[in-house]
Protein backbone atom coordinates (compact mmCIF):
# COMPACT_ATOMS: atom_id res chain seq x y z
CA UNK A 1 -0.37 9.54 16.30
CA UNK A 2 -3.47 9.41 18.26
CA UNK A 3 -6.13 6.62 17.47
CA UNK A 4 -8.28 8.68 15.52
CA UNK A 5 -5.09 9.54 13.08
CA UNK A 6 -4.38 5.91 13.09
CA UNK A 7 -8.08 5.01 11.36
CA UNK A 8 -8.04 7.85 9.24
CA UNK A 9 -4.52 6.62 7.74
CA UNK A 10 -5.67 2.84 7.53
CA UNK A 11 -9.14 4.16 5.81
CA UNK A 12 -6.87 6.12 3.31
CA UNK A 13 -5.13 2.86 2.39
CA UNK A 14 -8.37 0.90 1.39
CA UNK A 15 -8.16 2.41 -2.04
CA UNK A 16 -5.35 -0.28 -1.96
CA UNK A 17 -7.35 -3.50 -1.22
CA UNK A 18 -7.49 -5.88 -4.13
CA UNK A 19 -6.03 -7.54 -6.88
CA UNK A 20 -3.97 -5.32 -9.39
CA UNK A 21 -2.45 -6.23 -13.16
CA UNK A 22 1.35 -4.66 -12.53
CA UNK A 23 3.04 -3.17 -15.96
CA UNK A 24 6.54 -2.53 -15.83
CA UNK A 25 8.94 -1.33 -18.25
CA UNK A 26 12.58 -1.61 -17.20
CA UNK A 27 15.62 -0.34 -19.29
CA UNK A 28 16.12 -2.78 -22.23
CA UNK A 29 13.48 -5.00 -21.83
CA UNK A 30 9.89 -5.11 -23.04
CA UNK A 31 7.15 -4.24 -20.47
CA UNK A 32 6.29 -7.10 -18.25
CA UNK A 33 3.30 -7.70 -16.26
CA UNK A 34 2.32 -9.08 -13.30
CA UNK A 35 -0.05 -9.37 -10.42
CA UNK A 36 -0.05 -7.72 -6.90
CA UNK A 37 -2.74 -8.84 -4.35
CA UNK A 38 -3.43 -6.08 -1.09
CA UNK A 39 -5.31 -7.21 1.76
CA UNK A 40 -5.84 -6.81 5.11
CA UNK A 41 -4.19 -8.74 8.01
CA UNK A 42 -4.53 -9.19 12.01
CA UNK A 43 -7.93 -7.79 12.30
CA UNK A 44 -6.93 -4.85 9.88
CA UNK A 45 -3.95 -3.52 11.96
CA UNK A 46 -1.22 -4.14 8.48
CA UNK A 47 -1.89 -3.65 4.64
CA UNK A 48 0.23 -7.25 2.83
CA UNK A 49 0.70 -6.58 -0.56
CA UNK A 50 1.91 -9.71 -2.27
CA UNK A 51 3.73 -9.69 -5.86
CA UNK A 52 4.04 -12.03 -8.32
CA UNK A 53 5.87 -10.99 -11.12
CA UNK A 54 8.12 -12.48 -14.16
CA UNK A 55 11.90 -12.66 -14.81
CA UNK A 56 14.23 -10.85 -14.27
CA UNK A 57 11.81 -9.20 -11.57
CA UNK A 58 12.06 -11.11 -8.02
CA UNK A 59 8.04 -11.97 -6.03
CA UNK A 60 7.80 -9.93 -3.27
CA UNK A 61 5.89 -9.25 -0.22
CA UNK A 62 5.78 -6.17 1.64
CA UNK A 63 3.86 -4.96 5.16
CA UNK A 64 2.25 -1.45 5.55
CA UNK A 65 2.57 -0.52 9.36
CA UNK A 66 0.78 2.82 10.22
CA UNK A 67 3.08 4.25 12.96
CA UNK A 68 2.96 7.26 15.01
CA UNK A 69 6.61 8.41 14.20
CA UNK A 70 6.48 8.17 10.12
CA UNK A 71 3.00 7.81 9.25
CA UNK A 72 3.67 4.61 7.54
CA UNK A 73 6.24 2.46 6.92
CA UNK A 74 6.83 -0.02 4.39
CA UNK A 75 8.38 -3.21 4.84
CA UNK A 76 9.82 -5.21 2.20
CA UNK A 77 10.66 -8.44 1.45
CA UNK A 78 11.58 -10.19 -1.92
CA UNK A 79 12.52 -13.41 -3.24
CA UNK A 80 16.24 -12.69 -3.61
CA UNK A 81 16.22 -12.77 0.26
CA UNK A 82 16.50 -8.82 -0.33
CA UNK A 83 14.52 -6.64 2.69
CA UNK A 84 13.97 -3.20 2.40
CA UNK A 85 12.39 -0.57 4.52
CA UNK A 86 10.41 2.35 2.96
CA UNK A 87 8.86 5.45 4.42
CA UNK A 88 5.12 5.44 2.83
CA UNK A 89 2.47 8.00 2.71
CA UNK A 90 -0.63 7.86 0.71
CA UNK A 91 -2.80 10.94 0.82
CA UNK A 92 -4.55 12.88 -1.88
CA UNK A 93 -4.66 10.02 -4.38
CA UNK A 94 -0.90 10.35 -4.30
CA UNK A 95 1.56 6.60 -3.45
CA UNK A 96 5.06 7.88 -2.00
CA UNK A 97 7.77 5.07 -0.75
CA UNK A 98 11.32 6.53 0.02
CA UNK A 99 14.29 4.93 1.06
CA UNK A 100 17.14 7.17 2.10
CA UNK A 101 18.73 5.53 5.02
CA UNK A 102 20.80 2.02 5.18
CA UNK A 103 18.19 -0.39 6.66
CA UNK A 104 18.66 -4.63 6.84
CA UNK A 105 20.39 -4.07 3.65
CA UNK A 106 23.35 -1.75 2.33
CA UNK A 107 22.18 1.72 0.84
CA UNK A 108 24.04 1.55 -2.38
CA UNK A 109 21.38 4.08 -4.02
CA UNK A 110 18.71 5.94 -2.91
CA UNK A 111 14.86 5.02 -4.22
CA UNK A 112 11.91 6.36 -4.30
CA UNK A 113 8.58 6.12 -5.81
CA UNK A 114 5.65 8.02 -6.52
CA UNK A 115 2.55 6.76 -8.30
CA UNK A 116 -0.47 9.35 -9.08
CA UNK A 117 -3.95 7.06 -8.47
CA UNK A 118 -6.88 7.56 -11.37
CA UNK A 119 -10.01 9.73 -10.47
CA UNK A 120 -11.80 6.38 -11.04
CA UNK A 121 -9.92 3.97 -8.24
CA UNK A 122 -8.93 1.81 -10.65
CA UNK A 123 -4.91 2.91 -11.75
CA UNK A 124 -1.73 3.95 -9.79
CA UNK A 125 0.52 5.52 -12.90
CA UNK A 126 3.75 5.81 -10.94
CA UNK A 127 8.06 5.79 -11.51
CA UNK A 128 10.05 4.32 -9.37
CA UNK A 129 13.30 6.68 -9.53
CA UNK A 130 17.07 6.09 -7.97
CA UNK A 131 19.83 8.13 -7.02
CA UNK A 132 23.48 6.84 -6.27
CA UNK A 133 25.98 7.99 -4.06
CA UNK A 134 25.55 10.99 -2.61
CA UNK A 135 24.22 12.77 -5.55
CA UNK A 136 21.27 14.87 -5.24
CA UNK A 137 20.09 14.14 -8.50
CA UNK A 138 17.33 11.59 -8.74
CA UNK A 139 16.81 9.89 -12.22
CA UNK A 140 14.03 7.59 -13.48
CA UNK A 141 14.73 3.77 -12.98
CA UNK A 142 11.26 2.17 -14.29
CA UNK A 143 7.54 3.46 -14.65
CA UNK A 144 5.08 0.86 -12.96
CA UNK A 145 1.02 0.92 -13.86
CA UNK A 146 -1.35 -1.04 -11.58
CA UNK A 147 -4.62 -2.02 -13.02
CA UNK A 148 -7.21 -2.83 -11.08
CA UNK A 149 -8.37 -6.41 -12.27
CA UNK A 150 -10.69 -7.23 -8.81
């Protein structure tokens, strides 16, 4: 990825910067919210996005790295000492995070998510999805709603 790419990917993720109200409705509970702060770090070279959210759901932090292999990659990090590593895109008001591959921790399932962002800036309606084994078959885990509250 050539330096102009780079910028053009970064500028694509400003939609991003801010802080967000986080609904989430996981399987037998009632929908929970939280918050989720994006900003930019080291002279705007990484996206953080840092989550605070209730129980059962662990905070988390994760790092967007525009790279010239993937695009972007996510890195995450979560208070249950869990750390993940994502494959990200974000283009055409579409969010996409995939993890496929065994990373720092054990692939026991498959994840994904894809979240569709509002004409208005303002909402990411999204579902995270899983897939176990080596099924093909993905199936919906949670949906997760940012809101825009800054």
């Amino acid at each position: 990825m050539d330096a102009i790419a780079r910028q053009e990917t970064l500028k694509r993720l400003e939609v991003l910067v801010g802080e967000w109200e986080v609904e989430a409705e996981l399987p037998g509970q009632p929908p929970m919210t939280g918050r989720s702060v994006f900003e930019w770090t080291l002279d705007g070279q990484f996206l953080v996005q840092r989550t605070q959210a209730p129980n059962p759901v662990p905070d988390s932090m994760a790092i967007v790295v525009v790279d010239s292999e993937t695009g972007c990659t996510y890195h995450y990090y979560d208070a249950r000492g869990v750390v993940r590593v994502y494959a990200m895109s974000f283009t055409d008001g579409v969010w996409r995070l995939l993890r496929e591959v065994a990373d720092f921790s054990p692939l026991d399932f498959r994840q994904r998510f894809t979240g569709q962002l509002s004409e208005d800036g303002d909402t990411i309606r999204g579902v995270w999805e899983k897939a176990s084994g080596d099924t093909a078959e993905w199936e919906p885990d949670f949906p997760l709603t940012y809101r825009r509250s800054r």
